[in-house]
N, C-alpha and C. Protein backbone atom coordinates (compact mmCIF):
# COMPACT_ATOMS: atom_id res chain seq x y z
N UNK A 1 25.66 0.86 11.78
CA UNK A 1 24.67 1.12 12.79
C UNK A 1 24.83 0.11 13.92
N UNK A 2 24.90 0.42 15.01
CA UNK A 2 25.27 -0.39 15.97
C UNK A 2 23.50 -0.67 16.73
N UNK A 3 22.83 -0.17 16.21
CA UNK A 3 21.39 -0.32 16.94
C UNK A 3 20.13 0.73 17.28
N UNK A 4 19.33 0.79 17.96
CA UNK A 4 18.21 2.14 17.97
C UNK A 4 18.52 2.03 19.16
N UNK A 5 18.57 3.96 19.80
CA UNK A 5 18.43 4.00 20.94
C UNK A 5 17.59 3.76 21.91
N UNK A 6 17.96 2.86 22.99
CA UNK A 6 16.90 2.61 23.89
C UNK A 6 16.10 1.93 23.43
N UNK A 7 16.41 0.88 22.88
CA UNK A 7 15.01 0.22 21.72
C UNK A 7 15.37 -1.10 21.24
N UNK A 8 15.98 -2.07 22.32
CA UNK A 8 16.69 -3.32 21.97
C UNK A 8 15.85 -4.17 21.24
N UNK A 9 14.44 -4.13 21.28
CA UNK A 9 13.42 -4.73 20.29
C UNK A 9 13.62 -4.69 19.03
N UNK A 10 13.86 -3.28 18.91
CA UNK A 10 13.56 -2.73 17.45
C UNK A 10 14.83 -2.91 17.02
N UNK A 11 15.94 -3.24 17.89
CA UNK A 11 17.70 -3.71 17.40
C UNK A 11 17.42 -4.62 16.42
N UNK A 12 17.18 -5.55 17.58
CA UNK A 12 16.83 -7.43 17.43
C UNK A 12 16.30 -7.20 15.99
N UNK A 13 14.97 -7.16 15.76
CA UNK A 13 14.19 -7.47 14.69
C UNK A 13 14.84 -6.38 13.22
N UNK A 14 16.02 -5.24 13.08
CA UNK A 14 16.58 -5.40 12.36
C UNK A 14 17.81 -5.32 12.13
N UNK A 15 18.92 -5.74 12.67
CA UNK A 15 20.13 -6.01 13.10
C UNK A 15 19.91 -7.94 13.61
N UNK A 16 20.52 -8.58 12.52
CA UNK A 16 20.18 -9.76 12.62
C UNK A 16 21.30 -10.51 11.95
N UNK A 17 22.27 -11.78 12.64
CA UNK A 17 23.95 -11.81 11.85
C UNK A 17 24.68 -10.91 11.31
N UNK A 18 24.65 -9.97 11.79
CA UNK A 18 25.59 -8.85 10.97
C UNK A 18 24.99 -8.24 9.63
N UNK A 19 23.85 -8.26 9.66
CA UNK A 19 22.88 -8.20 8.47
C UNK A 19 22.17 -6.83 8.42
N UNK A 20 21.69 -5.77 7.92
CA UNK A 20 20.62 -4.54 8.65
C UNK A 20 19.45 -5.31 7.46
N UNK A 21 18.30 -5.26 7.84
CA UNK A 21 16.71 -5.86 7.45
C UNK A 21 16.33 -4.69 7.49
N UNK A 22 16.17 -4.20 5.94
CA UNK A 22 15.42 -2.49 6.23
C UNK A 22 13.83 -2.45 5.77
N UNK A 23 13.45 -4.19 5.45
CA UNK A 23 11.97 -3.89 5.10
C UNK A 23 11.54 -4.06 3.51
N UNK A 24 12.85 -3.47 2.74
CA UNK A 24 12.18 -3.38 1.69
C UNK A 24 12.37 -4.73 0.65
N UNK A 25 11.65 -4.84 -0.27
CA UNK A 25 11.26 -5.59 -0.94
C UNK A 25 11.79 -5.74 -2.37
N UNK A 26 13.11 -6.47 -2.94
CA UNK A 26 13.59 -5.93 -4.71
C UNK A 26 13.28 -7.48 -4.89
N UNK A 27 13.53 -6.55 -6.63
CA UNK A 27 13.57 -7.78 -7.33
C UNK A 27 14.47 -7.71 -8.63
N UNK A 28 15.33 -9.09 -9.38
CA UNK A 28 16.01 -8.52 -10.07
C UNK A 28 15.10 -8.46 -11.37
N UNK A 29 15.77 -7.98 -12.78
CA UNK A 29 14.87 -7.53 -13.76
C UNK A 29 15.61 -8.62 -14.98
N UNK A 30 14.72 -8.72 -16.12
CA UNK A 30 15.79 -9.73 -16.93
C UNK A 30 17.17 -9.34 -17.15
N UNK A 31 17.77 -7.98 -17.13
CA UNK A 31 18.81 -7.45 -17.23
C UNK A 31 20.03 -7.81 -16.15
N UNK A 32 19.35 -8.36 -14.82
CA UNK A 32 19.69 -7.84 -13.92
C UNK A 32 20.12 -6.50 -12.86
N UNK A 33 18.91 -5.84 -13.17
CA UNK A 33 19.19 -4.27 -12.58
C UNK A 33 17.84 -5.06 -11.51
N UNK A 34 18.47 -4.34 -10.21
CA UNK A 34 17.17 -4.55 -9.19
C UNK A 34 16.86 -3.11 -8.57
N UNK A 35 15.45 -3.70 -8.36
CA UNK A 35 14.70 -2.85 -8.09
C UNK A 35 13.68 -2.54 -7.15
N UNK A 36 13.52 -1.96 -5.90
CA UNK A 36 12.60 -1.60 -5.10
C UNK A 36 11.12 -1.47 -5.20
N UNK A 37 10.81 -2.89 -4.89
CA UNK A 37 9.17 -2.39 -5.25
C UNK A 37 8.03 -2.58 -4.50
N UNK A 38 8.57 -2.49 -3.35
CA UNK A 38 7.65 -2.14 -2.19
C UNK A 38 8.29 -2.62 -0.59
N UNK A 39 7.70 -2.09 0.40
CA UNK A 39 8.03 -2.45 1.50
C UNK A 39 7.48 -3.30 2.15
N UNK A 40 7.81 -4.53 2.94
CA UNK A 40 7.25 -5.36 3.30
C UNK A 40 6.37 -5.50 4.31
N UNK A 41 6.33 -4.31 5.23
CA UNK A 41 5.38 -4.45 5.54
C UNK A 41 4.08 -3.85 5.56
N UNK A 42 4.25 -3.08 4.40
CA UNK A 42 2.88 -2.99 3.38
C UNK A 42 2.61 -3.98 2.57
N UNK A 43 3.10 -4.79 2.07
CA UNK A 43 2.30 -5.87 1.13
C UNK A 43 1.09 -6.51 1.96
N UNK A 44 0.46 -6.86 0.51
CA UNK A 44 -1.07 -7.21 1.36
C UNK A 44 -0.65 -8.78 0.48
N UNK A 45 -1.46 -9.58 1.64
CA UNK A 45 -1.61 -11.72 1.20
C UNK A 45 -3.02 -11.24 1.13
N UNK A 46 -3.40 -11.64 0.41
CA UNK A 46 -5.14 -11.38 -0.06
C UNK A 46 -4.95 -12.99 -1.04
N UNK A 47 -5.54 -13.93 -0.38
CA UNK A 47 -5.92 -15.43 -1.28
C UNK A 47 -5.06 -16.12 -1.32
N UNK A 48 -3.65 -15.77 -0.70
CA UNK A 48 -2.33 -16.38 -1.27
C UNK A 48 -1.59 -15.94 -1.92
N UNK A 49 -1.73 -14.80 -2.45
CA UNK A 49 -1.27 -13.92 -3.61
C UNK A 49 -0.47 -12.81 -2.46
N UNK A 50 0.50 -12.73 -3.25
CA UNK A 50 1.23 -11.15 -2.55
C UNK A 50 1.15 -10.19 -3.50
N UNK A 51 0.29 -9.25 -3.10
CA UNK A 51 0.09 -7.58 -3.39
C UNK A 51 0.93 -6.55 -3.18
N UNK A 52 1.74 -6.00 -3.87
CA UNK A 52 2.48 -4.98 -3.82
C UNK A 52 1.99 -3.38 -3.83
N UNK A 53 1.29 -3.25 -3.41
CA UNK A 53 0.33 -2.02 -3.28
C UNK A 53 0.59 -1.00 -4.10
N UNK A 54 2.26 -0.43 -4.26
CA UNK A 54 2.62 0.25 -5.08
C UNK A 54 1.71 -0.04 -6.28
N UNK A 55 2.18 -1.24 -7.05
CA UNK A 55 1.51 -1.54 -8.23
C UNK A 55 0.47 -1.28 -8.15
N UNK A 56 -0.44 -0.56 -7.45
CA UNK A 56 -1.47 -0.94 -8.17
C UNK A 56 -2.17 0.95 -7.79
N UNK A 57 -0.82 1.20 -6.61
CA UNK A 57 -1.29 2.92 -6.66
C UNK A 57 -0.56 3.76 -8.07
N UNK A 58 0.41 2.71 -8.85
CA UNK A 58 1.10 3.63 -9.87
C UNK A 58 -0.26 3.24 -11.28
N UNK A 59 -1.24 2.41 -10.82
CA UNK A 59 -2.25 2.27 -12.07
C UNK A 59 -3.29 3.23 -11.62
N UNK A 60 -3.61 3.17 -10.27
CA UNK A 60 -4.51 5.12 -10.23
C UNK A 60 -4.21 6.02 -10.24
N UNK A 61 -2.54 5.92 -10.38
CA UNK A 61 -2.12 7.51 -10.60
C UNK A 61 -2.30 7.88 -12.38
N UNK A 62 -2.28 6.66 -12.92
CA UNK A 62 -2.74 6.70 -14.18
C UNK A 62 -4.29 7.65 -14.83
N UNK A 63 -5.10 7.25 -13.60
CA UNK A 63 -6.48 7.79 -14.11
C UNK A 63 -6.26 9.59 -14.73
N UNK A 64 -7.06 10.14 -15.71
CA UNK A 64 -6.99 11.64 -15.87
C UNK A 64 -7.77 12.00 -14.62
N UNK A 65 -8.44 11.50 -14.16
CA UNK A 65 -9.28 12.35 -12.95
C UNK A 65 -8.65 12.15 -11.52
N UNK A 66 -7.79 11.03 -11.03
CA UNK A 66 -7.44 11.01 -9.86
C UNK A 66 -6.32 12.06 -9.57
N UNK A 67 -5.97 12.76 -8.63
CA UNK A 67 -4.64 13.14 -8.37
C UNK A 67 -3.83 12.68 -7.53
N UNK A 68 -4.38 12.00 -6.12
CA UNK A 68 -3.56 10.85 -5.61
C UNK A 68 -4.35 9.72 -4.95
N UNK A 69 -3.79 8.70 -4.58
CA UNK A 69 -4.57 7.43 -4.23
C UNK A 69 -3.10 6.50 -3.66
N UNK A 70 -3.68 5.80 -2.64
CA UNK A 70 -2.86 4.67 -2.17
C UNK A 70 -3.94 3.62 -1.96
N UNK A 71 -3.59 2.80 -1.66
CA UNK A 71 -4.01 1.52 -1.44
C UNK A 71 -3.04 0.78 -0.03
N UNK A 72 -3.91 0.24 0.46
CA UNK A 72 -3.62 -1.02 1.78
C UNK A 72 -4.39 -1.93 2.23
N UNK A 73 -3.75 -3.01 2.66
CA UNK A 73 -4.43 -4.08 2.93
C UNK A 73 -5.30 -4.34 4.54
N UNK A 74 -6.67 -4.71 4.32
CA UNK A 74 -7.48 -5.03 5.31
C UNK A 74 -7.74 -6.54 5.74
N UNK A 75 -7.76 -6.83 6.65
CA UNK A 75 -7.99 -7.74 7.49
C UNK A 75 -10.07 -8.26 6.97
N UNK A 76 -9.38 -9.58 6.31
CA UNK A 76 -10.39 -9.93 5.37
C UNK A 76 -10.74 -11.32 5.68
N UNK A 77 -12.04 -11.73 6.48
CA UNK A 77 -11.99 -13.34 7.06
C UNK A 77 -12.07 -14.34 5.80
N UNK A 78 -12.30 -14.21 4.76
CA UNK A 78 -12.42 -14.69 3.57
C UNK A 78 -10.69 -14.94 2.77
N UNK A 79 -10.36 -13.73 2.63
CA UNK A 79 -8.97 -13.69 1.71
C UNK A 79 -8.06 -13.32 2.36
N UNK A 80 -7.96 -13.53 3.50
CA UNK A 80 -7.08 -13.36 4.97
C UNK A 80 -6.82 -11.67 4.89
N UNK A 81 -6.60 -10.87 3.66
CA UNK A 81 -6.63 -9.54 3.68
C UNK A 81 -7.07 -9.22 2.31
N UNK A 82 -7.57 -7.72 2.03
CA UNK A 82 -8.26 -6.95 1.16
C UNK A 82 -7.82 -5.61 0.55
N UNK A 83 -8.02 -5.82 -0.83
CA UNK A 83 -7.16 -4.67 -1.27
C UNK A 83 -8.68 -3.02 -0.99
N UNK A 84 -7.62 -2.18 -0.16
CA UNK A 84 -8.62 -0.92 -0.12
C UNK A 84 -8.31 0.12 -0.98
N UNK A 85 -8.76 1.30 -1.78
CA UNK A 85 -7.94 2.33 -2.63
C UNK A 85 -8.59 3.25 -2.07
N UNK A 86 -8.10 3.96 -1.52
CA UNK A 86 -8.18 5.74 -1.07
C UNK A 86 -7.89 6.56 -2.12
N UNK A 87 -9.28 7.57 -2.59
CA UNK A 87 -8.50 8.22 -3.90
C UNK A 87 -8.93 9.75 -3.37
N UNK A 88 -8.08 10.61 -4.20
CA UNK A 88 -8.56 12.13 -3.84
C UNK A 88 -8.75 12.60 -5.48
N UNK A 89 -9.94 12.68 -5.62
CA UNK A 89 -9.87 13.32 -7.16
C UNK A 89 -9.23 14.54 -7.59
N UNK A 90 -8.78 14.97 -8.63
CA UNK A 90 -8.70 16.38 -9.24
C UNK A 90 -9.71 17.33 -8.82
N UNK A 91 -9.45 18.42 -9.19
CA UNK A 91 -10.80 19.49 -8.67
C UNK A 91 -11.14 19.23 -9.69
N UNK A 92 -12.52 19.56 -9.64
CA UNK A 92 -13.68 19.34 -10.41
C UNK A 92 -14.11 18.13 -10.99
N UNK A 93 -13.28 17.04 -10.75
CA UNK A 93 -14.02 15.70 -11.50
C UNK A 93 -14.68 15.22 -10.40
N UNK A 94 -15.31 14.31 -11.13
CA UNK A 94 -16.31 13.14 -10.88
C UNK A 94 -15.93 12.11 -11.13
N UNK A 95 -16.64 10.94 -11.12
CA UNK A 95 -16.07 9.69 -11.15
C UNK A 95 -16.84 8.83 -9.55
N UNK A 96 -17.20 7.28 -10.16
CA UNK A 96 -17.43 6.34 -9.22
C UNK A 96 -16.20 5.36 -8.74
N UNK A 97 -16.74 4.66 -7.84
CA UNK A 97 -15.88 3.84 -7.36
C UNK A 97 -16.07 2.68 -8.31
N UNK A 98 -16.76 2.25 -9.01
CA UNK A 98 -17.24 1.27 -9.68
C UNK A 98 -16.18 1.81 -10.85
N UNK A 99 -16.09 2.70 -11.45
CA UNK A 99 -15.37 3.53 -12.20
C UNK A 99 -13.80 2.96 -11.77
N UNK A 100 -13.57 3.24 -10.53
CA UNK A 100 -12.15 3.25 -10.46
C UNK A 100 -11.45 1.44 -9.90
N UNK A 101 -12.70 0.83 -10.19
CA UNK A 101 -12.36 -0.70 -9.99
C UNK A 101 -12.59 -0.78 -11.60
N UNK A 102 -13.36 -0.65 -12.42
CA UNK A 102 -13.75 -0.92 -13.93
C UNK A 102 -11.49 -0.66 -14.49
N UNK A 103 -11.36 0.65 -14.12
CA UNK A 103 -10.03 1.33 -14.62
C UNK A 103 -8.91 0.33 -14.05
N UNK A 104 -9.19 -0.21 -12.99
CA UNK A 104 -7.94 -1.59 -12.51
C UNK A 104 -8.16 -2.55 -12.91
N UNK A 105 -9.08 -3.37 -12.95
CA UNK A 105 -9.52 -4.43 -13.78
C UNK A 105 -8.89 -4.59 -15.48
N UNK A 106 -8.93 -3.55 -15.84
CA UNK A 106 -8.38 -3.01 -17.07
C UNK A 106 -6.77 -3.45 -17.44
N UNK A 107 -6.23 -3.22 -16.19
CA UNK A 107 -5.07 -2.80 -15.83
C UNK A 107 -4.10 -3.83 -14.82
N UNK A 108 -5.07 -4.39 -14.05
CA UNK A 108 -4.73 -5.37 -13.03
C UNK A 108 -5.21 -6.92 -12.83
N UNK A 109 -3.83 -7.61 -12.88
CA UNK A 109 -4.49 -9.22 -12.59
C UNK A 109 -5.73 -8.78 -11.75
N UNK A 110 -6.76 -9.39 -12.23
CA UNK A 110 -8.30 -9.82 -10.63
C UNK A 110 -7.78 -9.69 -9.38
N UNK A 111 -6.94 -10.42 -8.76
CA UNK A 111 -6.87 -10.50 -7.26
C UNK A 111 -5.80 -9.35 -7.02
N UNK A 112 -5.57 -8.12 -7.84
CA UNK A 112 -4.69 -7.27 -7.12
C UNK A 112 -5.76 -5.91 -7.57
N UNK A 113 -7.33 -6.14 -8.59
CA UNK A 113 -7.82 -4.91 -8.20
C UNK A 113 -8.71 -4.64 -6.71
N UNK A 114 -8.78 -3.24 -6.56
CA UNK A 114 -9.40 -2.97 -5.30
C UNK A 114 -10.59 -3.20 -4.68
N UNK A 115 -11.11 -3.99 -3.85
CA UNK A 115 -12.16 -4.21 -3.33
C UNK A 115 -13.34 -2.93 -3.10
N UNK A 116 -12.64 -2.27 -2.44
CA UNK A 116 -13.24 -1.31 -1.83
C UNK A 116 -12.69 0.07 -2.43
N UNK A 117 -13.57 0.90 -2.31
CA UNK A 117 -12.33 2.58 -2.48
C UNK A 117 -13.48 3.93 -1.73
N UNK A 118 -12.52 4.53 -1.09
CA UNK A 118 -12.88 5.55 -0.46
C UNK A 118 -12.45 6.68 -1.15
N UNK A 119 -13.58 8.12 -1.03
CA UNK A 119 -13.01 8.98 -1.84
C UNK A 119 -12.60 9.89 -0.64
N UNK A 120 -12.03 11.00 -0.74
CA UNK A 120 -11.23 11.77 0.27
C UNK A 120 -10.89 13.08 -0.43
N UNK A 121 -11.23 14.02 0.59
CA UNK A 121 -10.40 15.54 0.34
C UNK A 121 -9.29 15.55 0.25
N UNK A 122 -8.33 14.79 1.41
CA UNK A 122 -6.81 14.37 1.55
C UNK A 122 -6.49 13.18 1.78
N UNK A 123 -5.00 12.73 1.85
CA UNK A 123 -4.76 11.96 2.49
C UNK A 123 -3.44 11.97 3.42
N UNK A 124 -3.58 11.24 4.79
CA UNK A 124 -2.44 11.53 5.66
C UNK A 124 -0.88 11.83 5.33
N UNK A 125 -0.22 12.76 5.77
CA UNK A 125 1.29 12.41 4.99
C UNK A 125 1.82 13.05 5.94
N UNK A 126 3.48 12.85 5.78
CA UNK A 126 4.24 12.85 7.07
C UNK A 126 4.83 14.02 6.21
N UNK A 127 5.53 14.81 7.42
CA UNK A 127 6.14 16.39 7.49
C UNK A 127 6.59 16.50 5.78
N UNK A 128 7.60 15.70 5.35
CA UNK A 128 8.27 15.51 3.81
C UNK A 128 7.20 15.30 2.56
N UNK A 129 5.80 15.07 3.17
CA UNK A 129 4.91 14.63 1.63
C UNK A 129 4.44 13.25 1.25
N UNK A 130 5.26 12.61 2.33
CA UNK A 130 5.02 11.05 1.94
C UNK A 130 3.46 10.64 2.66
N UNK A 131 2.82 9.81 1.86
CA UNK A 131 1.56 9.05 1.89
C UNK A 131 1.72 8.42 3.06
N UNK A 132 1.17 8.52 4.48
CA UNK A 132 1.16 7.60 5.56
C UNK A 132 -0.11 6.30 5.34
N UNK A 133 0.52 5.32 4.97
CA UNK A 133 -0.43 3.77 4.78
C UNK A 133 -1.07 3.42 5.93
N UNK A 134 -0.21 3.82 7.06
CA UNK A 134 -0.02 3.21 8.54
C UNK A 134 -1.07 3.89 9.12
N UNK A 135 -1.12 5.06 8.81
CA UNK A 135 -2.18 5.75 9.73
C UNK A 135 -3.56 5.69 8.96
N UNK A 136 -3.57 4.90 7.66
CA UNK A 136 -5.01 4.74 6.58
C UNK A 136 -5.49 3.20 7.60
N UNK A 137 -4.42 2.33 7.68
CA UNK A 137 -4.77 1.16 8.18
C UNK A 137 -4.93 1.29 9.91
N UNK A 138 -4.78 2.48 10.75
CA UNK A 138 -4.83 2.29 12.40
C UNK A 138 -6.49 2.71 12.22
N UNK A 139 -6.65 3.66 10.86
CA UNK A 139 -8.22 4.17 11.21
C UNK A 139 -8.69 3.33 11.05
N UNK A 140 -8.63 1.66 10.21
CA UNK A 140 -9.46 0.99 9.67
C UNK A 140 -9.93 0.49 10.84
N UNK A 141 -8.73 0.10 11.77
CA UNK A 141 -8.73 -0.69 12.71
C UNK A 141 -9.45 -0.61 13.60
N UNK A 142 -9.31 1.08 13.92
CA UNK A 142 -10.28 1.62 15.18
C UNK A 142 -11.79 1.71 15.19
N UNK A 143 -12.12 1.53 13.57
CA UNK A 143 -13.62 1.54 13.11
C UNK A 143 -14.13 0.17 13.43
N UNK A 144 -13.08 -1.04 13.84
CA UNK A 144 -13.52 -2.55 13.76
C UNK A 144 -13.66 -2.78 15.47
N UNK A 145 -13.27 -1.68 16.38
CA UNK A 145 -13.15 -1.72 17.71
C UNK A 145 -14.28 -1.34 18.26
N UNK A 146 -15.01 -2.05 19.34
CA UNK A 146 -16.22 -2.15 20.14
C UNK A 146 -16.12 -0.65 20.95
């Protein structure tokens, strides 16, 4: 790749020593097999701690009642950021939010269960199916705007 068109910014920041910086985030395993486990600039710093968001949307995909849920990090004056969970239930269930922090707690060190959780009919996704984080976190943003 020699660069983005028309877009010497977006070169720079990933085209760097002969290097491409695609964002994502591995790690190796005791085996040494590595592995992709999140993108960097979705991780949430909540206390000092780095949050991998994945982790903690592959423990609500766990629930019998959820059918999808992501999680992202909010801008938190306390824990510099905050874990949020967006969930869309199954048809016909029920279930609290207290419920779906009780089910991570279970499941999750303390500082990586969810603060907050919103329930939802849908959630944003781009043409292919994929979960847009980006556009969960521009709404947060615009709700914090005068």
């Amino acid at each position: 790749m020699l660069g983005y068109y028309e877009n010497p910014k977006a070169t720079r920041e990933t085209l760097k020593d002969g290097w491409l910086y695609t964002g994502d985030i591995a790690v190796f395993d005791e085996d040494d097999y590595l592995y992709i486990v999140d993108r960097k600039k979705d991780m949430i710093i909540a206390g000092g701690f780095n949050i991998y968001p994945r982790e903690i949307d592959e423990v609500l995909f766990q629930h019998p009642k959820i059918q999808e849920a992501v999680c992202v990090g909010l801008r938190d004056e306390y824990r510099g950021e905050t874990v949020k969970a967006y969930v869309v239930l199954k048809e016909g269930a029920e279930i609290t939010a207290e419920e779906v922090v009780n089910f991570c707690k279970e499941r999750l060190a303390a500082y990586k269960v969810p603060k907050q959780v919103e329930f939802r009919e849908t959630l944003p996704k781009s043409a292919v199916g994929k979960i847009l984080r980006k556009v969960l976190r521009d709404e947060e943003e615009a709700k914090k705007q005068p």
